[in-house]
N, C-alpha and C. Protein backbone atom coordinates (compact mmCIF):
# COMPACT_ATOMS: atom_id res chain seq x y z
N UNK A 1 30.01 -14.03 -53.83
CA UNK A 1 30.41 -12.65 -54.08
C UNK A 1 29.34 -11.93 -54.91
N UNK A 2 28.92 -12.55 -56.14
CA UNK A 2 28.05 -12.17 -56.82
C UNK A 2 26.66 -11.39 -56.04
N UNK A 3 26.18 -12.54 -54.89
CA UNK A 3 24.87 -11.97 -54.18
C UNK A 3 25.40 -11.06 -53.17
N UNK A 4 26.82 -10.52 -52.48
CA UNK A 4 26.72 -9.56 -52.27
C UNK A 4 26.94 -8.28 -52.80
N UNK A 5 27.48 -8.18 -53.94
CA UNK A 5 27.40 -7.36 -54.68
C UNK A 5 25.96 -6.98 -55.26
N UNK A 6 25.02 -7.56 -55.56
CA UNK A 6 23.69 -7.77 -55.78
C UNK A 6 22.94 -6.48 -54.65
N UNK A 7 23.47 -7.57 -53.31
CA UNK A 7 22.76 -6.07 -52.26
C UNK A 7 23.27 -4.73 -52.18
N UNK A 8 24.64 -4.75 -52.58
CA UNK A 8 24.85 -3.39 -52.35
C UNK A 8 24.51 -2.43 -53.62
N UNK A 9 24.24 -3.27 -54.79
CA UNK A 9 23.32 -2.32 -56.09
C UNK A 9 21.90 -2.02 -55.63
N UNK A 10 21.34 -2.74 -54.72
CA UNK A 10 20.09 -2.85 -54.05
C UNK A 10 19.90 -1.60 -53.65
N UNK A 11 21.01 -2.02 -52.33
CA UNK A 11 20.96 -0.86 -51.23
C UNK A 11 21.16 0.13 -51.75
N UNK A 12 21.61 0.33 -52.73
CA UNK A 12 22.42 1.69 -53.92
C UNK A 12 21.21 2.97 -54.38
N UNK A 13 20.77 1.31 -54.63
CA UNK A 13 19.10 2.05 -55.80
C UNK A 13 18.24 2.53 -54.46
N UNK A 14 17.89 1.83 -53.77
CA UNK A 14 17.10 2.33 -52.58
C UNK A 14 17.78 3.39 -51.64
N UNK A 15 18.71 4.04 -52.35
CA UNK A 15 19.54 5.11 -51.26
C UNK A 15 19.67 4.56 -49.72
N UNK A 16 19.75 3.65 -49.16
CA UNK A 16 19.31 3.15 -47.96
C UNK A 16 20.51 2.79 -47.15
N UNK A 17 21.27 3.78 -46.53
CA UNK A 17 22.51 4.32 -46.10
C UNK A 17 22.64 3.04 -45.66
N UNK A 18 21.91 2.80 -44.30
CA UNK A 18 22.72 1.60 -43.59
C UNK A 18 22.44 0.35 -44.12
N UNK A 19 21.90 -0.15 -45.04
CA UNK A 19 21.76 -1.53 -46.25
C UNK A 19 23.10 -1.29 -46.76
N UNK A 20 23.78 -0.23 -47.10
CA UNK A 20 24.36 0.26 -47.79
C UNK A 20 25.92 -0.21 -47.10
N UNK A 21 25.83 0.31 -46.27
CA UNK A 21 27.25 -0.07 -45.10
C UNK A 21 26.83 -1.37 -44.87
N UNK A 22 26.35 -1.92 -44.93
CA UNK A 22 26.20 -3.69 -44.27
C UNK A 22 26.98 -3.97 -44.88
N UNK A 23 26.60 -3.87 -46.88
CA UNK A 23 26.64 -4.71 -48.02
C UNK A 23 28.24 -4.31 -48.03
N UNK A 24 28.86 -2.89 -47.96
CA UNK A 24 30.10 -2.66 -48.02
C UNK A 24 31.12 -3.49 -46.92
N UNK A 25 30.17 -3.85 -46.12
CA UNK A 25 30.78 -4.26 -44.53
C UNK A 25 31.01 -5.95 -45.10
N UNK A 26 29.91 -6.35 -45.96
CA UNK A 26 30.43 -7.53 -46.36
C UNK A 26 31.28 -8.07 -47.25
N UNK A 27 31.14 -7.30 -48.06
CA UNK A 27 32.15 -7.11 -49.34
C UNK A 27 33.80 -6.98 -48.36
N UNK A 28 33.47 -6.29 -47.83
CA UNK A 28 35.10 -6.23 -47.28
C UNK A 28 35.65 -7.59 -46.29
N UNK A 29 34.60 -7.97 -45.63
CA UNK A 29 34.94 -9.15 -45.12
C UNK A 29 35.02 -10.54 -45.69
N UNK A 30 34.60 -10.39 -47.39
CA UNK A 30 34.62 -11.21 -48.20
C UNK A 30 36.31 -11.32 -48.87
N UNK A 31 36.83 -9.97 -48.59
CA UNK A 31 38.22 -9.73 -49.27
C UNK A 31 38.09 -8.72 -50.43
N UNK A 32 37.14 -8.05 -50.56
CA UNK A 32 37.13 -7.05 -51.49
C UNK A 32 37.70 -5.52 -51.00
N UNK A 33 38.83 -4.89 -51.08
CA UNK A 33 39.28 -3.85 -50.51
C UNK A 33 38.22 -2.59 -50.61
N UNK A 34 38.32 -1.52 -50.44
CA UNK A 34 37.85 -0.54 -50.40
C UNK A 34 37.75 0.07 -51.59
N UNK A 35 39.12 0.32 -52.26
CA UNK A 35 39.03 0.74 -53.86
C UNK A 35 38.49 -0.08 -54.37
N UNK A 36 38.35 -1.46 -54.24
CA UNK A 36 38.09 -1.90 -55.47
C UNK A 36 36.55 -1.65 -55.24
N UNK A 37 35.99 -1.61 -54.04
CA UNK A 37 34.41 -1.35 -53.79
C UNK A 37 34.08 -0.41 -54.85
N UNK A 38 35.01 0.96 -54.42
CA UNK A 38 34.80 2.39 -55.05
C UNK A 38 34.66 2.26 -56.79
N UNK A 39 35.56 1.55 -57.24
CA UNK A 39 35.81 1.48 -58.25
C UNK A 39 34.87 0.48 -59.18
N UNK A 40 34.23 -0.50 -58.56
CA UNK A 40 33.13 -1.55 -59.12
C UNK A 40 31.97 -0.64 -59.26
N UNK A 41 31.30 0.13 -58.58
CA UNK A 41 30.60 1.27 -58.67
C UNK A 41 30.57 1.90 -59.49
N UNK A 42 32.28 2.68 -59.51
CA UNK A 42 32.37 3.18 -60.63
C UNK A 42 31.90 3.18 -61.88
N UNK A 43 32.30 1.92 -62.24
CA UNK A 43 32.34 0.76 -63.25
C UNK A 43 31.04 0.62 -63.72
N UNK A 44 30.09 0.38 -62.94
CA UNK A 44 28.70 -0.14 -63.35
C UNK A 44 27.82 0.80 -62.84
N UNK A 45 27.94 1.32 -62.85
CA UNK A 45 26.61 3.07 -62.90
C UNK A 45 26.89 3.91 -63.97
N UNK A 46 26.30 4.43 -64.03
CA UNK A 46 26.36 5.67 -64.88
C UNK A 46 26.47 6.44 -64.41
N UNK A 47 27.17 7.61 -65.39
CA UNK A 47 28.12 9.29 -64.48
C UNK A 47 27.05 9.54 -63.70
N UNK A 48 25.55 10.16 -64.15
CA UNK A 48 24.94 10.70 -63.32
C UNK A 48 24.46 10.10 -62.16
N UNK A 49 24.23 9.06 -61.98
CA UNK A 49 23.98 8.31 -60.67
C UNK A 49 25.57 8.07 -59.77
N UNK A 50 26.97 8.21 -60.54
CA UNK A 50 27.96 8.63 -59.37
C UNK A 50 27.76 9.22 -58.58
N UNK A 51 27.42 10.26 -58.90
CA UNK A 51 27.57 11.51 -57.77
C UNK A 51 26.87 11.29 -56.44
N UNK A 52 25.70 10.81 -57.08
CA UNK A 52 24.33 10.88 -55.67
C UNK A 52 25.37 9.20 -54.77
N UNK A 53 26.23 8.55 -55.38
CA UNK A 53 26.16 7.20 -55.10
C UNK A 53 27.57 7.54 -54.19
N UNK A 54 28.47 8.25 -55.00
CA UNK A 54 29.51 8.97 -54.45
C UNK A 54 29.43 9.40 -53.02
N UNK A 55 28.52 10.19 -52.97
CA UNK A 55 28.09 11.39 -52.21
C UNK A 55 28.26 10.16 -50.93
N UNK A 56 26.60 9.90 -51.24
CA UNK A 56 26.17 8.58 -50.47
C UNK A 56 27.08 7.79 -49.47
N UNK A 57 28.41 7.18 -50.65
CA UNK A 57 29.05 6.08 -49.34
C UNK A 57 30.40 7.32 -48.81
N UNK A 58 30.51 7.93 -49.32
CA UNK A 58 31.67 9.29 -48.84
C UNK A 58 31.09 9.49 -47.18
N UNK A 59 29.58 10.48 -46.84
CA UNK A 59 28.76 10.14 -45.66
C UNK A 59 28.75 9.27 -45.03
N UNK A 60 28.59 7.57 -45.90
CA UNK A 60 29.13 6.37 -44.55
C UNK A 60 30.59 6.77 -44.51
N UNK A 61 31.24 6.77 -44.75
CA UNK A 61 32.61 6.47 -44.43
C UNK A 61 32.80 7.73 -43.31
N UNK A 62 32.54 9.10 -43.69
CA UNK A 62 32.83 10.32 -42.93
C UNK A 62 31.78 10.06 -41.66
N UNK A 63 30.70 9.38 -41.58
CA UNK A 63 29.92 9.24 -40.23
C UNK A 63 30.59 8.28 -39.52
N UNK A 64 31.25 7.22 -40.07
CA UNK A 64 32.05 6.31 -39.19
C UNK A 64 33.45 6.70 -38.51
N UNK A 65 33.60 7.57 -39.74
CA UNK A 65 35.06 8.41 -39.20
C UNK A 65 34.74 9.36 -37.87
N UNK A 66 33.60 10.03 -37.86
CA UNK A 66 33.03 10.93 -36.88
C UNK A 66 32.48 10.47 -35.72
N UNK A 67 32.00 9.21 -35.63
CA UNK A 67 32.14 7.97 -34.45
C UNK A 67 33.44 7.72 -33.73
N UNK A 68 34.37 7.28 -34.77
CA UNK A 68 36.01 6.84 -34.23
C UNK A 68 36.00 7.96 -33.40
N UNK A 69 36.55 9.34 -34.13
CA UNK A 69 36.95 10.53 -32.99
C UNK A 69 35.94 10.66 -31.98
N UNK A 70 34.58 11.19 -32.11
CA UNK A 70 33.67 11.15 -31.08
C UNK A 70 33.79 10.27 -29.67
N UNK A 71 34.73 8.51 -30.40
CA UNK A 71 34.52 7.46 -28.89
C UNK A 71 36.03 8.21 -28.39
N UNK A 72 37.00 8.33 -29.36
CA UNK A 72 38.55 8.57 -29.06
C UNK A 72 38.83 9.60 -28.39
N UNK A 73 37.28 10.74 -28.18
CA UNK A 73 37.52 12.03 -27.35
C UNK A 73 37.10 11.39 -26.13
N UNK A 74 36.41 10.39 -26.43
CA UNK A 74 35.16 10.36 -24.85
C UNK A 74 36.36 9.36 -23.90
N UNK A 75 37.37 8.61 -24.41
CA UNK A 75 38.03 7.94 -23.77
C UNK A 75 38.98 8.49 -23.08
N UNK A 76 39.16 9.42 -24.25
CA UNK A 76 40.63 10.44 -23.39
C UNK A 76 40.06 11.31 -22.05
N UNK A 77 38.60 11.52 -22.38
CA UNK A 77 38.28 12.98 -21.55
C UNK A 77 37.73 11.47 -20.03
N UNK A 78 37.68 10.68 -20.46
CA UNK A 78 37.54 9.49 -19.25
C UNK A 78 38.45 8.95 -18.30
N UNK A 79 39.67 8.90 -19.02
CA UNK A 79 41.41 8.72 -18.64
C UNK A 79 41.49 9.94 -17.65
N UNK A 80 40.99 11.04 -18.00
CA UNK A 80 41.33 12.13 -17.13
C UNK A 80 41.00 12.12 -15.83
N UNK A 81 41.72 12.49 -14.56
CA UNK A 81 41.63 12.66 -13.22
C UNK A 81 39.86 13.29 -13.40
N UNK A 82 38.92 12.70 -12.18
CA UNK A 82 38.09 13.35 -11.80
C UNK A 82 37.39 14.93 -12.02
N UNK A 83 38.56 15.70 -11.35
CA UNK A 83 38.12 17.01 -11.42
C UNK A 83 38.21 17.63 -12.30
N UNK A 84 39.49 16.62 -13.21
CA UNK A 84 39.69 17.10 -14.51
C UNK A 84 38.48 17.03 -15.60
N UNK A 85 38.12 16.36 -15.73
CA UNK A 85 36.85 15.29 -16.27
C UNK A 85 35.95 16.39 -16.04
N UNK A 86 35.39 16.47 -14.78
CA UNK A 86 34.09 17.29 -14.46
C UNK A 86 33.79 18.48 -14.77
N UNK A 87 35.25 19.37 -15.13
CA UNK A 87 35.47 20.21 -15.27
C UNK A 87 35.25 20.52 -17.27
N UNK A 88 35.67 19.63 -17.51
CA UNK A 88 36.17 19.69 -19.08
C UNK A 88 34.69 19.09 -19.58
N UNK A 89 33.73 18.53 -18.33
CA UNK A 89 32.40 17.92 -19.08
C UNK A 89 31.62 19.21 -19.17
N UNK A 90 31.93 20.27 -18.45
CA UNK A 90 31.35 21.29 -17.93
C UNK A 90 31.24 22.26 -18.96
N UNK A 91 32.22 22.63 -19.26
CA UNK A 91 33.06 23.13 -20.71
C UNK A 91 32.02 23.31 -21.75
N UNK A 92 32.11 21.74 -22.02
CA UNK A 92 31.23 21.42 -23.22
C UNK A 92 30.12 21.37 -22.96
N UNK A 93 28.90 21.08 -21.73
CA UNK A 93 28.03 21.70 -21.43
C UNK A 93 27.45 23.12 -22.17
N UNK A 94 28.94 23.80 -21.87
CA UNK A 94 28.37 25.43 -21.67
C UNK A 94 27.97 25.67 -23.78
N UNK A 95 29.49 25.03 -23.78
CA UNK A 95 29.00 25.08 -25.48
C UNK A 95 28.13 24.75 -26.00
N UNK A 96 27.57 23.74 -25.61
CA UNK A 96 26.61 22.75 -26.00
C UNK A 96 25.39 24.17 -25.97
N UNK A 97 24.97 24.85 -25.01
CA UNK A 97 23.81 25.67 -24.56
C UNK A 97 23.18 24.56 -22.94
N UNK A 98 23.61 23.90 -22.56
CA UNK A 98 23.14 22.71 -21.76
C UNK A 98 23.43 23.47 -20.72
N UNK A 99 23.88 24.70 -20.11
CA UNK A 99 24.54 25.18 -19.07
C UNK A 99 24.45 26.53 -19.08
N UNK A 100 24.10 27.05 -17.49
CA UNK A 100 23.87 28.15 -17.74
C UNK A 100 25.30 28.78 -16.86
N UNK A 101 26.32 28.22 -16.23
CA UNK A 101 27.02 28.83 -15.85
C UNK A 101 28.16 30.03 -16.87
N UNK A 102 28.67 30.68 -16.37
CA UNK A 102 29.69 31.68 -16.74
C UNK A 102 30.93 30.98 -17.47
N UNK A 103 31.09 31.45 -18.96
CA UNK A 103 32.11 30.03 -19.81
C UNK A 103 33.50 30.94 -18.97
N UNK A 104 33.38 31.88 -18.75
CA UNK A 104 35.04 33.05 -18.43
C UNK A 104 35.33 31.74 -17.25
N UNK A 105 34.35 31.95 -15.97
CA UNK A 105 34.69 30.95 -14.55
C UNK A 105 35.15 29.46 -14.81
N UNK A 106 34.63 28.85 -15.96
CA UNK A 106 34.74 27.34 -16.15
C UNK A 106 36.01 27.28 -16.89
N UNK A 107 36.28 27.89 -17.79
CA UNK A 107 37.30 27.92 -18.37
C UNK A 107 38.10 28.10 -17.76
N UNK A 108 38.60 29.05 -16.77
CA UNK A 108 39.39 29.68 -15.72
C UNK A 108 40.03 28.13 -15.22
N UNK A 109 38.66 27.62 -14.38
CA UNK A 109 38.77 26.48 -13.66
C UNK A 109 39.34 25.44 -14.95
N UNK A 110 39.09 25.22 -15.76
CA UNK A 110 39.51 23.88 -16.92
C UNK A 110 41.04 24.19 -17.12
N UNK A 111 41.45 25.84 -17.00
CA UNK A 111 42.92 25.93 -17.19
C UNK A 111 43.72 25.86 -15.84
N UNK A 112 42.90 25.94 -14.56
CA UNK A 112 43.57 25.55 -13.53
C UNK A 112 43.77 23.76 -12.95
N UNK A 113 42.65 23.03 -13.56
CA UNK A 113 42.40 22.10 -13.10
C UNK A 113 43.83 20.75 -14.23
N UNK A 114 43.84 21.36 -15.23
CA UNK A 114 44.73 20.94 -16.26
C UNK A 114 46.16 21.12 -16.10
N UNK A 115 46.33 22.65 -14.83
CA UNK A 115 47.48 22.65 -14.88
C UNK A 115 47.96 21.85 -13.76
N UNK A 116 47.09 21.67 -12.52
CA UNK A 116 47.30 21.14 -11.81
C UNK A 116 47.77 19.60 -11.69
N UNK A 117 46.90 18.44 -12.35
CA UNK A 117 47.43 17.65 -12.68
C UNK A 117 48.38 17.35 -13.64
N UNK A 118 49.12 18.57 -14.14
CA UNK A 118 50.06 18.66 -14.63
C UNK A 118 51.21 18.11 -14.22
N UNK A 119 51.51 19.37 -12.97
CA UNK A 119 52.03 19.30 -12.27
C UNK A 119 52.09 18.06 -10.63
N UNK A 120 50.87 17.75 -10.96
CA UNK A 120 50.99 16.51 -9.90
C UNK A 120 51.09 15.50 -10.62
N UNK A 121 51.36 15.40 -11.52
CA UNK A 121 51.85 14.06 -12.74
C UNK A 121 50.94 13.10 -12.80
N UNK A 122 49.53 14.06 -12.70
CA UNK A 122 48.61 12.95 -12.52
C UNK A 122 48.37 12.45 -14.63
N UNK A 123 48.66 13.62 -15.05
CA UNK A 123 48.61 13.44 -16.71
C UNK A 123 49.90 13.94 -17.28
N UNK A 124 49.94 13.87 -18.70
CA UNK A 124 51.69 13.62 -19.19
C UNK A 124 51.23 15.50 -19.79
N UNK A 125 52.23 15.99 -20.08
CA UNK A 125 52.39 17.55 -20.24
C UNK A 125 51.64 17.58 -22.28
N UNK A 126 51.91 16.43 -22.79
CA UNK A 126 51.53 16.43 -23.82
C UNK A 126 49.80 16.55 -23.92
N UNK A 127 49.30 15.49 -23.10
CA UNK A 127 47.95 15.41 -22.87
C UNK A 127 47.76 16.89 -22.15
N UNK A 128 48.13 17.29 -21.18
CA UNK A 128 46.95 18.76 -21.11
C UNK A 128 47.16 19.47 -22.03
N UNK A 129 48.86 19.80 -22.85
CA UNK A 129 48.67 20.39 -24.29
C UNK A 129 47.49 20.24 -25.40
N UNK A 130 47.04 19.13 -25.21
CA UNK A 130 46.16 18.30 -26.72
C UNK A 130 44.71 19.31 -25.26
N UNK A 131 44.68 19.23 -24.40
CA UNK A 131 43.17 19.63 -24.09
C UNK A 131 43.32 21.34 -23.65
N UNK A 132 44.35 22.24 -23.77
CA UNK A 132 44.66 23.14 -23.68
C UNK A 132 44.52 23.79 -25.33
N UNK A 133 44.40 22.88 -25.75
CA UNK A 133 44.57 23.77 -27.76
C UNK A 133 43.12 23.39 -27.67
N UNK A 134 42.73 22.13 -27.36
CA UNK A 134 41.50 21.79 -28.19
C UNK A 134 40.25 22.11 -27.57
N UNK A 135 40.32 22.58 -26.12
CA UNK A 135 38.98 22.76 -25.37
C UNK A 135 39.43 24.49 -24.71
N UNK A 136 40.37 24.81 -25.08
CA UNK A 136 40.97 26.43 -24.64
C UNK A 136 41.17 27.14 -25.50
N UNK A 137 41.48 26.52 -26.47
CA UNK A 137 41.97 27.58 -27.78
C UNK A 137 43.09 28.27 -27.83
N UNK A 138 44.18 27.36 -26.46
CA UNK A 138 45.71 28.15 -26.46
C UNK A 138 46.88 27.51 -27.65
N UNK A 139 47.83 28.30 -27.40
CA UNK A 139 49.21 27.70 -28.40
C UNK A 139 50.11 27.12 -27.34
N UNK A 140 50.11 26.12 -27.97
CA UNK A 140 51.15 25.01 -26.39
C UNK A 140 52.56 24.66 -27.21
C-alpha cells in the first residue's frame, strides 16, 4: 500500500494526469475507497497545493464520467433502427460543422424518422422521447 501511495504523490508532484489515474486505479483495487483517496491527499499536502491537486483528480474523474455518457449515447444511437441511426448521425454531423446539408430538412426527417418507428414498435415511446428532448429540443 505504502508504494502505491508513493506513486500517486509522484504522479501528484509531476501533475501527470494519467500516472495519476493509474495510481488512483490502484489504490482502489487495493481496497482503498474513493474518499478515503480524497481525503489522504487531503491530509498530506498543503492548502495551497489542494487546489491545483483538487482541480487535477476532479478532471480525471469528470473525463471518465464524460467517456461513460459519450459510449452510453453511442450505444443507444446504435440500438436504433437504421434509418433512425443515419438520420440522428446526420443531425450531429450538421452540429458538429461536418455537414453542409440544411439542419430545418434533417431535423424534419429525425422527427419523422423517430416517429415512425414509433409507431412501428420498432423503439419503445420512452426512447424516441429521450431522442426527441435531447437531439430536437422538444417537451415530451
Amino acid at each position: 500500500m505504502k508504494e502505491l501511495i508513493q506513486n500517486l504523490l509522484l504522479s501528484l508532484q509531476r501533475e501527470d494526469k494519467q500516472a495519476t489515474k493509474v495510481a488512483i486505479d490502484q489504490l482502489k483495487n487495493a481496497g482503498l475507497p474513493n474518499e478515503g483517496i480524497f481525503e489522504w491527499v487531503y491530509q498530506t499536502h498543503l492548502k495551497k497545493e489542494w487546489v491545483t491537486i483538487n482541480q487535477m483528480m476532479t478532471d480525471l474523474f469528470l473525463s471518465d464520467w464524460q467517456r461513460f455518457v459519450e459510449d452510453k449515447e453511442e450505444l443507444l444511437i446504435k440500438s436504433l433502427p437504421l434509418y433512425v441511426e443515419k438520420d440522428i448521425r446526420e443531425l450531429i454531423a450538421i452540429r458538429k460543422g461536418e455537414s453542409d446539408e440544411p439542419i430545418d430538412c434533417v431535423w424534419d426527417e429525425v422527427y419523422g424518422s423517430l416517429n415512425s418507428a414509433q409507431w412501428d414498435k420498432e423503439m419503445s415511446v420512452e426512447l424516441a422521447d429521450y431522442f426527441r428532448r435531447n437531439y430536437l429540443g422538444l417537451e415530451c
